[in-house]
C-alpha atoms as a PDB file:
ATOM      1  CA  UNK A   1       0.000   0.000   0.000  1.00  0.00           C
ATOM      2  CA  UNK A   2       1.519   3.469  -0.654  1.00  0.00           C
ATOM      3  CA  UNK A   3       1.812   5.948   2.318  1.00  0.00           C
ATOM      4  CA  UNK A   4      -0.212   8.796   2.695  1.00  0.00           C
ATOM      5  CA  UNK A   5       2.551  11.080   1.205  1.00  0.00           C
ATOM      6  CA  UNK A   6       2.815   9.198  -1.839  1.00  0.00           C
ATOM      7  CA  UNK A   7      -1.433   9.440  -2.006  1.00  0.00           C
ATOM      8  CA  UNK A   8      -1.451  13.088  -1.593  1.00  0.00           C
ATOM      9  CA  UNK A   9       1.368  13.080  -4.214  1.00  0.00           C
ATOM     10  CA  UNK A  10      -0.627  10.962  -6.555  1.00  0.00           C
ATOM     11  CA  UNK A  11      -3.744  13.417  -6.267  1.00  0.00           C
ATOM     12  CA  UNK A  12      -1.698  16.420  -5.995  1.00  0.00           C
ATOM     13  CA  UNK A  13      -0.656  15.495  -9.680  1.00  0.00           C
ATOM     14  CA  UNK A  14      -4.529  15.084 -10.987  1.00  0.00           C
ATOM     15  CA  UNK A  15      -4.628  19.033 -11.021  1.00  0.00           C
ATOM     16  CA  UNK A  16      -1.076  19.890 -12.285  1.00  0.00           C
ATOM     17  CA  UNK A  17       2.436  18.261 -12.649  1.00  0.00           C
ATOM     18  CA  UNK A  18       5.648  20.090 -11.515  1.00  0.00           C
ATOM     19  CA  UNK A  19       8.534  20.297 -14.097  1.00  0.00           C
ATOM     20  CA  UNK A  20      10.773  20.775 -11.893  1.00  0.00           C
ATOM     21  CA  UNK A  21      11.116  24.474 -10.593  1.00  0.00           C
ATOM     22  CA  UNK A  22      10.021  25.874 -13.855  1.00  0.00           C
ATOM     23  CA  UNK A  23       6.557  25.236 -14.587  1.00  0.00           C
ATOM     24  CA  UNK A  24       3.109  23.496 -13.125  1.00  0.00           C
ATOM     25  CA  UNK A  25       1.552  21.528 -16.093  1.00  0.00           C
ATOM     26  CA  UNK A  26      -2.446  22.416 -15.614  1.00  0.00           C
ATOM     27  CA  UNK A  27      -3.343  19.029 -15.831  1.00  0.00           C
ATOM     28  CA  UNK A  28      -7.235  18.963 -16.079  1.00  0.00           C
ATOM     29  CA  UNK A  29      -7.789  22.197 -17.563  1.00  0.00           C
ATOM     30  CA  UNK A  30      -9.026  20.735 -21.551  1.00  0.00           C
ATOM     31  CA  UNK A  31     -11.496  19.000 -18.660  1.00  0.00           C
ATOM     32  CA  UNK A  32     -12.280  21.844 -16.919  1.00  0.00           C
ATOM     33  CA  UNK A  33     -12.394  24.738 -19.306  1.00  0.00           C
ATOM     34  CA  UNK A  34     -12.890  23.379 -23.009  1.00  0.00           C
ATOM     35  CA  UNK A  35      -9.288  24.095 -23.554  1.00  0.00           C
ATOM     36  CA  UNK A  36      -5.539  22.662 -22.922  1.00  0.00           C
ATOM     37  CA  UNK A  37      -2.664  24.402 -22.184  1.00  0.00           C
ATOM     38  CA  UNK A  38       0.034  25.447 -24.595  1.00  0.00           C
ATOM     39  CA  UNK A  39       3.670  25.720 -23.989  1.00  0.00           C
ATOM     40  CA  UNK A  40       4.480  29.667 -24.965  1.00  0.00           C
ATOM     41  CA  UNK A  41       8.073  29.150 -25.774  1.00  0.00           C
ATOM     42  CA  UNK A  42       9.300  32.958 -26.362  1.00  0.00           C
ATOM     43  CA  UNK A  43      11.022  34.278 -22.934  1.00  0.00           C
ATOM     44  CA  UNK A  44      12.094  30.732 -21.934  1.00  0.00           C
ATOM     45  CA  UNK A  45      15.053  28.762 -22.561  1.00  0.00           C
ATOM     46  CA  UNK A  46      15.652  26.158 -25.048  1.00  0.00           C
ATOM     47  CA  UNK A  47      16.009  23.136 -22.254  1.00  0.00           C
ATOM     48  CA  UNK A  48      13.369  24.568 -20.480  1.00  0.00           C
ATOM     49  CA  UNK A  49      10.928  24.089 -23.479  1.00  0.00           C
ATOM     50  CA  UNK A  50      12.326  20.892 -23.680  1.00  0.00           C
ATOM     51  CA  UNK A  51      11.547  19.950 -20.010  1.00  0.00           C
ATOM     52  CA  UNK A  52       7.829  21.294 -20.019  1.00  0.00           C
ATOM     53  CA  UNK A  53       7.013  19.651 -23.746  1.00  0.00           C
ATOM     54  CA  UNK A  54       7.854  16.273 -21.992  1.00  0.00           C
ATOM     55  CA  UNK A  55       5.860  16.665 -18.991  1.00  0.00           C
ATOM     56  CA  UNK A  56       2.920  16.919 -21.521  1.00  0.00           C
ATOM     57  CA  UNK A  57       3.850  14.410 -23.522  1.00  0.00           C
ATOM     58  CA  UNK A  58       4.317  11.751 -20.736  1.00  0.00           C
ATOM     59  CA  UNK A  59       0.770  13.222 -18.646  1.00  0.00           C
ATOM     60  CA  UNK A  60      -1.916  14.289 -22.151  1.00  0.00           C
ATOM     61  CA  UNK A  61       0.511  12.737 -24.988  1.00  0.00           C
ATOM     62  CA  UNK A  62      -0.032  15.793 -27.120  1.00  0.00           C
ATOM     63  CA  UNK A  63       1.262  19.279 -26.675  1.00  0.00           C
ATOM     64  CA  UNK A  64       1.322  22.813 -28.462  1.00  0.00           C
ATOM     65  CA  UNK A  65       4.151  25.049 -28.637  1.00  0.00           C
ATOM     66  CA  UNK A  66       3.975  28.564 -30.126  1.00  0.00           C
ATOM     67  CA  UNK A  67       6.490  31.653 -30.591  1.00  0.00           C
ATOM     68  CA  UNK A  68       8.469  28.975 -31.187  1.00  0.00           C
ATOM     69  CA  UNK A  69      11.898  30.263 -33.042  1.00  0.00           C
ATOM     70  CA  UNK A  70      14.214  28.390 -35.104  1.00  0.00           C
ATOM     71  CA  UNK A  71      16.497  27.299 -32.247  1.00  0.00           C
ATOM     72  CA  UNK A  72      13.121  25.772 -30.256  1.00  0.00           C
ATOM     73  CA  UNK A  73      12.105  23.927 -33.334  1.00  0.00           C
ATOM     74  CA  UNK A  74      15.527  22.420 -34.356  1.00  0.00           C
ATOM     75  CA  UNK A  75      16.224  21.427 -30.581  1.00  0.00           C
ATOM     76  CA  UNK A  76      12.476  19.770 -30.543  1.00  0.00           C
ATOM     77  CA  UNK A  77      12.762  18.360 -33.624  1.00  0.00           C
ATOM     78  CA  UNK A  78      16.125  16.510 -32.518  1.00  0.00           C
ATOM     79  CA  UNK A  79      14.985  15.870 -29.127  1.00  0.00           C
ATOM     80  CA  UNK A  80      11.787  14.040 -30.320  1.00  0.00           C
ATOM     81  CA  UNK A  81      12.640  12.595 -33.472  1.00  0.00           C
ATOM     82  CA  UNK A  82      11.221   9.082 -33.030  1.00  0.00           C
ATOM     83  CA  UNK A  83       8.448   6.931 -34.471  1.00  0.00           C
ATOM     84  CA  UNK A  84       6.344   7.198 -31.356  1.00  0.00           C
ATOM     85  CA  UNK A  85       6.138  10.991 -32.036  1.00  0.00           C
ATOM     86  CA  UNK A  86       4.465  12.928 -34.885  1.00  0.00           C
ATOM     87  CA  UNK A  87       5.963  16.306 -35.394  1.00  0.00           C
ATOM     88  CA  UNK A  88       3.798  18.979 -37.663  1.00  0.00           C
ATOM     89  CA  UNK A  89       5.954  22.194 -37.825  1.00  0.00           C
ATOM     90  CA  UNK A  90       4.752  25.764 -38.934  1.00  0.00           C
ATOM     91  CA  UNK A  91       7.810  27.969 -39.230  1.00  0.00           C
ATOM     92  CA  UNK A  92       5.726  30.935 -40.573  1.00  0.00           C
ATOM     93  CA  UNK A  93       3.323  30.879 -37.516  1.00  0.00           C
ATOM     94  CA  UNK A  94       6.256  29.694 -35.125  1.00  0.00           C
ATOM     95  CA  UNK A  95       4.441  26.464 -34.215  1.00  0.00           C
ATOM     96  CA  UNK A  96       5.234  22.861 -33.201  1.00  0.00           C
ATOM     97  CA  UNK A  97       2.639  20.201 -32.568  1.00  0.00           C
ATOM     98  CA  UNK A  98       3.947  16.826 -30.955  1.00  0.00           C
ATOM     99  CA  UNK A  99       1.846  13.951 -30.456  1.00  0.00           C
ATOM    100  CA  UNK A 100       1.945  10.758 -29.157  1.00  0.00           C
ATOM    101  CA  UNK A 101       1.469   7.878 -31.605  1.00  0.00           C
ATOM    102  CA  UNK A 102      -0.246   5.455 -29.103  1.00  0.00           C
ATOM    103  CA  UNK A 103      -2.537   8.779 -27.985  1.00  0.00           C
ATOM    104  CA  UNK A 104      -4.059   9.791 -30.735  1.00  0.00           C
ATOM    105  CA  UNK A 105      -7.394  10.442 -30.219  1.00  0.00           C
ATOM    106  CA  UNK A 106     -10.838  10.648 -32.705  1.00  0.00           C
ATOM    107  CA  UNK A 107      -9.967  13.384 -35.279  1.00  0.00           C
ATOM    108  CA  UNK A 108     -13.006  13.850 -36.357  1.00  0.00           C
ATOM    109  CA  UNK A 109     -13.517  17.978 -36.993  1.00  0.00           C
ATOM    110  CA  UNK A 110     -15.486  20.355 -33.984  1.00  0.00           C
ATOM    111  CA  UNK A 111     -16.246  22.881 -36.480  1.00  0.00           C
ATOM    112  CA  UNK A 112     -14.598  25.276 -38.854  1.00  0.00           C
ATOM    113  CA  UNK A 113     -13.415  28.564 -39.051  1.00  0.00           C
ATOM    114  CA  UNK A 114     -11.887  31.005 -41.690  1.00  0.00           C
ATOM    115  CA  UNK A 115      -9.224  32.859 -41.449  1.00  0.00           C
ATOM    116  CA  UNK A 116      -8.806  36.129 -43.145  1.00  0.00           C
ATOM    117  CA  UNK A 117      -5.962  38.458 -43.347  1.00  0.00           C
ATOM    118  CA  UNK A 118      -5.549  41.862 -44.925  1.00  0.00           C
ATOM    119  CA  UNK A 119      -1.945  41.715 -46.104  1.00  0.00           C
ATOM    120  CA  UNK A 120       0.975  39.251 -47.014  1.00  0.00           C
ATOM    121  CA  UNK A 121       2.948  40.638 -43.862  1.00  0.00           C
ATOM    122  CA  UNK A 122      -0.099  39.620 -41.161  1.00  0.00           C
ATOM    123  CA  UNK A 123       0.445  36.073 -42.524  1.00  0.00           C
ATOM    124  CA  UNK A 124       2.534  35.339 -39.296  1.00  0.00           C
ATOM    125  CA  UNK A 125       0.060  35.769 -37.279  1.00  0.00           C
ATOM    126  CA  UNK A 126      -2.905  34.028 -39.332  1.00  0.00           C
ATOM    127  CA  UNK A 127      -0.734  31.012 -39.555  1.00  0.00           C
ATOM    128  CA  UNK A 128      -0.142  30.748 -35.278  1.00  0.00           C
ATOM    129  CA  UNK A 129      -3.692  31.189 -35.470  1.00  0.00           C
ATOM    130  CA  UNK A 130      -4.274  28.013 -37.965  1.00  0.00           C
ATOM    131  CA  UNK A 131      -2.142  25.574 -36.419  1.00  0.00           C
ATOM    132  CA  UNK A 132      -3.884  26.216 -32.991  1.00  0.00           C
ATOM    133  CA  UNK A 133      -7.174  25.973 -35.242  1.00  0.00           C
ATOM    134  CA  UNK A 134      -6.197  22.918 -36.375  1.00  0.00           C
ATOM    135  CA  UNK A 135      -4.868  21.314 -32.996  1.00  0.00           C
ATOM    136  CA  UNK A 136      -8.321  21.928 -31.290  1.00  0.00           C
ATOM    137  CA  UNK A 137      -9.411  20.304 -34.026  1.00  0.00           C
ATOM    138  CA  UNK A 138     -11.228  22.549 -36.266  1.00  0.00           C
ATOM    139  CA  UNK A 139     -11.017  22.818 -40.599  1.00  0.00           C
ATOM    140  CA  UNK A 140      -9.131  25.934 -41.696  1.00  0.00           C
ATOM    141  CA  UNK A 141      -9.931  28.392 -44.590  1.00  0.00           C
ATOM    142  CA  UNK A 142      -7.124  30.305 -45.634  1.00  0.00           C
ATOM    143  CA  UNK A 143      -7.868  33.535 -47.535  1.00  0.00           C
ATOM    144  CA  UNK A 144      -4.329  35.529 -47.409  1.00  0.00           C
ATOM    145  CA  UNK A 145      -3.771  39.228 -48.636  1.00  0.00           C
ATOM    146  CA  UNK A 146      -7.605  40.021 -49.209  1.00  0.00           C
ATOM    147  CA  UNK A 147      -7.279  43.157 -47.210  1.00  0.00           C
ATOM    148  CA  UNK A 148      -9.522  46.644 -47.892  1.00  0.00           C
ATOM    149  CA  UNK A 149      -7.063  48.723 -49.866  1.00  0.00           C
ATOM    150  CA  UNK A 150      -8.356  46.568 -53.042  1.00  0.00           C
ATOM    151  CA  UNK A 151     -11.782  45.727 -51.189  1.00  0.00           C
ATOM    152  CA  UNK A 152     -12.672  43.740 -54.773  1.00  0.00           C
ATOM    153  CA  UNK A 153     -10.345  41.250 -54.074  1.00  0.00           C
ATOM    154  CA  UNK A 154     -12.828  40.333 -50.923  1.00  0.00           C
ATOM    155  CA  UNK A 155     -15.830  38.863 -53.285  1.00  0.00           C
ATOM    156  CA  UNK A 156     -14.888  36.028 -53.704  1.00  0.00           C
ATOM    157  CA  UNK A 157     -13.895  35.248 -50.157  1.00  0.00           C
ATOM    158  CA  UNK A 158     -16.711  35.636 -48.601  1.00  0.00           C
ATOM    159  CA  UNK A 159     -19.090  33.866 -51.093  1.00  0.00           C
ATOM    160  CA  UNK A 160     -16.806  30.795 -50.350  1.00  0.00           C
ATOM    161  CA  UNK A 161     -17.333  31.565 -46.440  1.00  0.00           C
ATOM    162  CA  UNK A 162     -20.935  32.043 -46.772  1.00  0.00           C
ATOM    163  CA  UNK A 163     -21.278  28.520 -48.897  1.00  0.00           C
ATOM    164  CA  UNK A 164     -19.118  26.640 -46.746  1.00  0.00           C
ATOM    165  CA  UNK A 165     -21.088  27.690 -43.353  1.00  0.00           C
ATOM    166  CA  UNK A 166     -18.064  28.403 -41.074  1.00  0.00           C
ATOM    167  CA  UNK A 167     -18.226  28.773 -37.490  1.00  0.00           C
ATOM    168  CA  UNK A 168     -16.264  32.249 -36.949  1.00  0.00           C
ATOM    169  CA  UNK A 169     -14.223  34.179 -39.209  1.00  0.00           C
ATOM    170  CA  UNK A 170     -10.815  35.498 -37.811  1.00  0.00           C
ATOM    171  CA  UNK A 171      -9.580  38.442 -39.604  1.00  0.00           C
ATOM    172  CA  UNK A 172      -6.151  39.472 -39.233  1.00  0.00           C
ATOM    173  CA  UNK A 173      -4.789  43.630 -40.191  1.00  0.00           C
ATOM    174  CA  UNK A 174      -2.658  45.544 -38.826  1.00  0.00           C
ATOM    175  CA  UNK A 175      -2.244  49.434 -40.384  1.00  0.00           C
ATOM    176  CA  UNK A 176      -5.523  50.997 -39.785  1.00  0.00           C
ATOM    177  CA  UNK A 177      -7.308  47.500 -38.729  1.00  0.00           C
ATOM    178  CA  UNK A 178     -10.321  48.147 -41.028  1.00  0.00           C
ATOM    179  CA  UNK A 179     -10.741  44.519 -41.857  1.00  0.00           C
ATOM    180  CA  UNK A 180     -13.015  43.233 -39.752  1.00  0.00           C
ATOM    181  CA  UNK A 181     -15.545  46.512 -39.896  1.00  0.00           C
ATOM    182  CA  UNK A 182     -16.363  45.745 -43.667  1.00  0.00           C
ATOM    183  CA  UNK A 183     -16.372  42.014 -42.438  1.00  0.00           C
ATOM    184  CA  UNK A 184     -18.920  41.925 -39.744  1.00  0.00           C
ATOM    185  CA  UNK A 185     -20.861  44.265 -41.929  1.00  0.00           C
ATOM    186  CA  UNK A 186     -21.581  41.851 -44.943  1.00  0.00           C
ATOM    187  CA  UNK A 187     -22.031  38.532 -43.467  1.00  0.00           C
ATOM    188  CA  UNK A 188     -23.873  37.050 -40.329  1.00  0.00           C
ATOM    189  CA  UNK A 189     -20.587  35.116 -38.840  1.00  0.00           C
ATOM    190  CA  UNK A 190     -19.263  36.361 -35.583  1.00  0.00           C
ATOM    191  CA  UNK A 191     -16.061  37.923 -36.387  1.00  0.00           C
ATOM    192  CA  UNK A 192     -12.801  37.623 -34.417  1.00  0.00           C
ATOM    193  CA  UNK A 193     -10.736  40.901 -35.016  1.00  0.00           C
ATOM    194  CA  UNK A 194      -6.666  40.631 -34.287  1.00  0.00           C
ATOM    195  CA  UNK A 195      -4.981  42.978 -34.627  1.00  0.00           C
ATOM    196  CA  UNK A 196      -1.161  43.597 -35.932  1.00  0.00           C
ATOM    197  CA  UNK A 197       1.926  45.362 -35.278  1.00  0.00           C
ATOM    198  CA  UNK A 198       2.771  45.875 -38.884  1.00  0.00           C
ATOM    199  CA  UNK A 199       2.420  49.454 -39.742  1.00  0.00           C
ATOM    200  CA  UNK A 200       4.123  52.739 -40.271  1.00  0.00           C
ATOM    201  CA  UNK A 201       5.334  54.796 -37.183  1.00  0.00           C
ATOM    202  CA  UNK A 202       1.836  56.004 -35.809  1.00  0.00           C
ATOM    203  CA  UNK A 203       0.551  52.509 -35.634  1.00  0.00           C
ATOM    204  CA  UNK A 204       2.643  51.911 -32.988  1.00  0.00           C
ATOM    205  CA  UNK A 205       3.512  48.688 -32.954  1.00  0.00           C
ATOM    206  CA  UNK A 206      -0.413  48.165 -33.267  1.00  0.00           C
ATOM    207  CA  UNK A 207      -1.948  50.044 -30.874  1.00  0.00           C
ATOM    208  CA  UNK A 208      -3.535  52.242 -33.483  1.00  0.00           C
ATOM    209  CA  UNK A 209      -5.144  48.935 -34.733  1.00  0.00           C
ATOM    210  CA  UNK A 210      -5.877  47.496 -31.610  1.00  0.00           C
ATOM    211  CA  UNK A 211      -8.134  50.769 -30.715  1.00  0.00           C
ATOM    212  CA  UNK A 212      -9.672  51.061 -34.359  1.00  0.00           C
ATOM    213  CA  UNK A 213     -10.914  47.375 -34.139  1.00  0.00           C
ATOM    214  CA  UNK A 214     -12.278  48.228 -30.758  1.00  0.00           C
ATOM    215  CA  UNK A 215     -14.077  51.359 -32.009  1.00  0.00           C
ATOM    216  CA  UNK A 216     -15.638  49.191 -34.859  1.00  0.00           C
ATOM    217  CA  UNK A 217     -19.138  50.143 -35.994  1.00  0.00           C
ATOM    218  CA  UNK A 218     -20.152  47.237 -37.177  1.00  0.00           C
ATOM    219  CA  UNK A 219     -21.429  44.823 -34.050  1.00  0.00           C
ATOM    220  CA  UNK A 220     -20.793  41.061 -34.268  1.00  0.00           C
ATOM    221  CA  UNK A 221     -16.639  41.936 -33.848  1.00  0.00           C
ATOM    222  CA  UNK A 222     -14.857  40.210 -30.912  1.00  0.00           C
ATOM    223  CA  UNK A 223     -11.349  41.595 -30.322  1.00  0.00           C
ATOM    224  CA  UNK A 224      -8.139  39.776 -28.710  1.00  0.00           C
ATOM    225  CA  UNK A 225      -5.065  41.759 -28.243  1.00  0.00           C
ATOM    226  CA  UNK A 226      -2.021  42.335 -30.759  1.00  0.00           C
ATOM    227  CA  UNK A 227      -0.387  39.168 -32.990  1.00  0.00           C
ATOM    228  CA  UNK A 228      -2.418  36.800 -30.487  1.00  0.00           C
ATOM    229  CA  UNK A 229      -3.487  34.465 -33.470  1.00  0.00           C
ATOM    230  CA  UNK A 230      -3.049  31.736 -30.568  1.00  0.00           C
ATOM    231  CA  UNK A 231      -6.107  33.657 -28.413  1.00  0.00           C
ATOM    232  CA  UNK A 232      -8.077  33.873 -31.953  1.00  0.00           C
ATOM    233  CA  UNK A 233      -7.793  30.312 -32.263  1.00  0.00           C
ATOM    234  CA  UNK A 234      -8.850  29.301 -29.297  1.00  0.00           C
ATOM    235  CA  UNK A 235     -12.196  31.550 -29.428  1.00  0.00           C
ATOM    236  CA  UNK A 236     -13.207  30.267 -32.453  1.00  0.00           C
ATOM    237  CA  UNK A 237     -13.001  26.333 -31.398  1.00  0.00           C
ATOM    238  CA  UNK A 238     -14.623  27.665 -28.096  1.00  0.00           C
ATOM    239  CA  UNK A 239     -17.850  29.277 -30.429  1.00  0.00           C
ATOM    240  CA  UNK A 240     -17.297  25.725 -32.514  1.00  0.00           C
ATOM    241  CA  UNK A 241     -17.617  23.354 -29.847  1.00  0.00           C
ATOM    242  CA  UNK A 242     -20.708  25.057 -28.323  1.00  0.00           C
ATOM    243  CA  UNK A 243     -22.361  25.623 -32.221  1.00  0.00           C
ATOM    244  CA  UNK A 244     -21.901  21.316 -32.406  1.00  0.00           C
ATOM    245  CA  UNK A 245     -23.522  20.529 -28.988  1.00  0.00           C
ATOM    246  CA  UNK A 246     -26.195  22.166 -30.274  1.00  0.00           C
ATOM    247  CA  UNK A 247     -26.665  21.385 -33.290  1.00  0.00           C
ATOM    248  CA  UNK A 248     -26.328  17.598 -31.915  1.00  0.00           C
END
C-alpha cells in the first residue's frame, strides 16, 4: 500500500504536474475549461521548453508550442525525433505540434473557421492562429492578402465563407485595422478581429489597430489583443464546440 505522502502526491498530480522548478503543467484544464494548455516558448530557454514539452507528452501525450523560433524547433525536432512521435511544424506561424502515436485520439472535426488576413505581412500571425485551429481540431480556410485597400479582391472570399457555413471568421490587419468593420458588416458570422503590429510609425507597434478594431461600428466583432493568433484560435473552437452541442 503506498503511504499517505505518496497518495497526496498521486492526487496532488490530478490538477497539475511540476517540471521541476520551472513550470506546473495544468493538468485537467481541456477538462475543466474546453481548452488545454500550450507551452508559450518565447522568454524561456531552449532546455526549459524541452523539459515542459515532456511533462505533456508523458501526462496528455499531445502538446502545443507557439512563438516557437528556429532554435526551439531544431532542438524539438532533434529531441523528439522518433516513431512514437508525430511532429507537424509551422515555421511561418512559429508552431510545433507533438503527439503521441499510441494517444491519438478521434480526429473527427469540432467545427470550422476562416481565417482572413488583410496583407501578405499579417500572414505570421494568421498562420499561429491556424495551427492552434487545427490542434483543437477545427477545418481551416485560408484567404491571405484580401485586405480593404483593393476591397474587390474580398468577393470572392466571402461567397466561399458564406457557402461553406463556417463557425467564426478570424480576420487578421494591422495598419488601420479596417478589416473586420467591412467584415462583420456583410455577413452574419461572428467575427474575431486581431490585430497587428505591422504598420508605419503612428501605428505603434499596433496600438492604433488594436483601438480602431475596438471602435468598430459594425457589431458582431470580438477583439483579442495584438499578434495573439493563438487567443483567436482558441475563441473560435470555443464558439465551434458550443455551435456542435447544439446542433447535436
Amino acid at each position: 500500500m503506498k503511504d499517505d505522502m505518496s497518495e497526496k502526491e498521486d492526487i496532488k498530480e490530478l490538477f497539475f504536474k511540476k517540471i521541476e522548478e520551472i513550470a506546473k503543467i495544468d493538468c485537467l484544464r481541456e477538462i475543466r475549461a474546453g481548452k488545454p494548455e500550450a507551452v508559450f516558448a518565447e522568454f524561456k530557454e531552449v532546455e526549459e521548453v524541452v523539459k515542459i514539452v515532456r511533462g505533456y507528452l508523458e501526462n496528455s501525450g499531445r502538446v502545443l508550442v507557439t512563438r516557437a523560433d528556429s532554435r526551439v524547433i531544431d532542438e524539438l525536432t532533434e529531441v523528439f525525433d522518433s516513431s512514437d512521435i508525430k511532429i507537424k511544424i509551422n515555421r511561418k506561424g512559429r508552431t510545433v505540434i507533438l503527439q503521441r502515436i499510441d494517444k491519438i485520439e478521434d480526429t473527427s472535426e469540432k467545427g470550422s473557421v476562416a481565417i482572413i488576413t488583410a496583407g501578405t505581412s499579417d500572414i505570421g500571425v494568421a498562420e499561429e492562429s491556424a495551427s492552434t485551429a487545427e490542434f483543437l481540431g477545427l477545418r481551416v480556410i485560408r484567404f491571405y492578402d484580401v485586405g480593404i485597400a483593393g476591397i474587390h479582391r474580398l468577393i470572392e472570399p466571402l461567397k466561399e465563407i458564406s457557402k461553406k457555413d463556417v463557425d467564426t471568421v478570424i480576420a487578421i490587419a494591422g495598419m488601420e485595422g479596417a478589416l473586420p468593420s467591412v467584415i462583420a458588416g456583410l455577413i452574419d458570422i461572428p467575427v474575431i478581429a486581431v490585430p497587428t503590429s505591422v504598420g508605419y510609425g503612428t501605428s505603434l507597434n499596433g496600438i492604433t489597430t488594436l483601438f480602431a478594431m475596438l471602435q468598430s461600428c459594425s457589431s458582431g466583432v470580438a477583439v483579442v489583443n495584438i499578434d495573439n493568433g493563438f487567443g483567436a484560435a482558441v475563441f473560435a473552437s470555443l464558439v465551434s464546440e458550443r455551435t456542435k452541442r447544439h446542433k447535436a
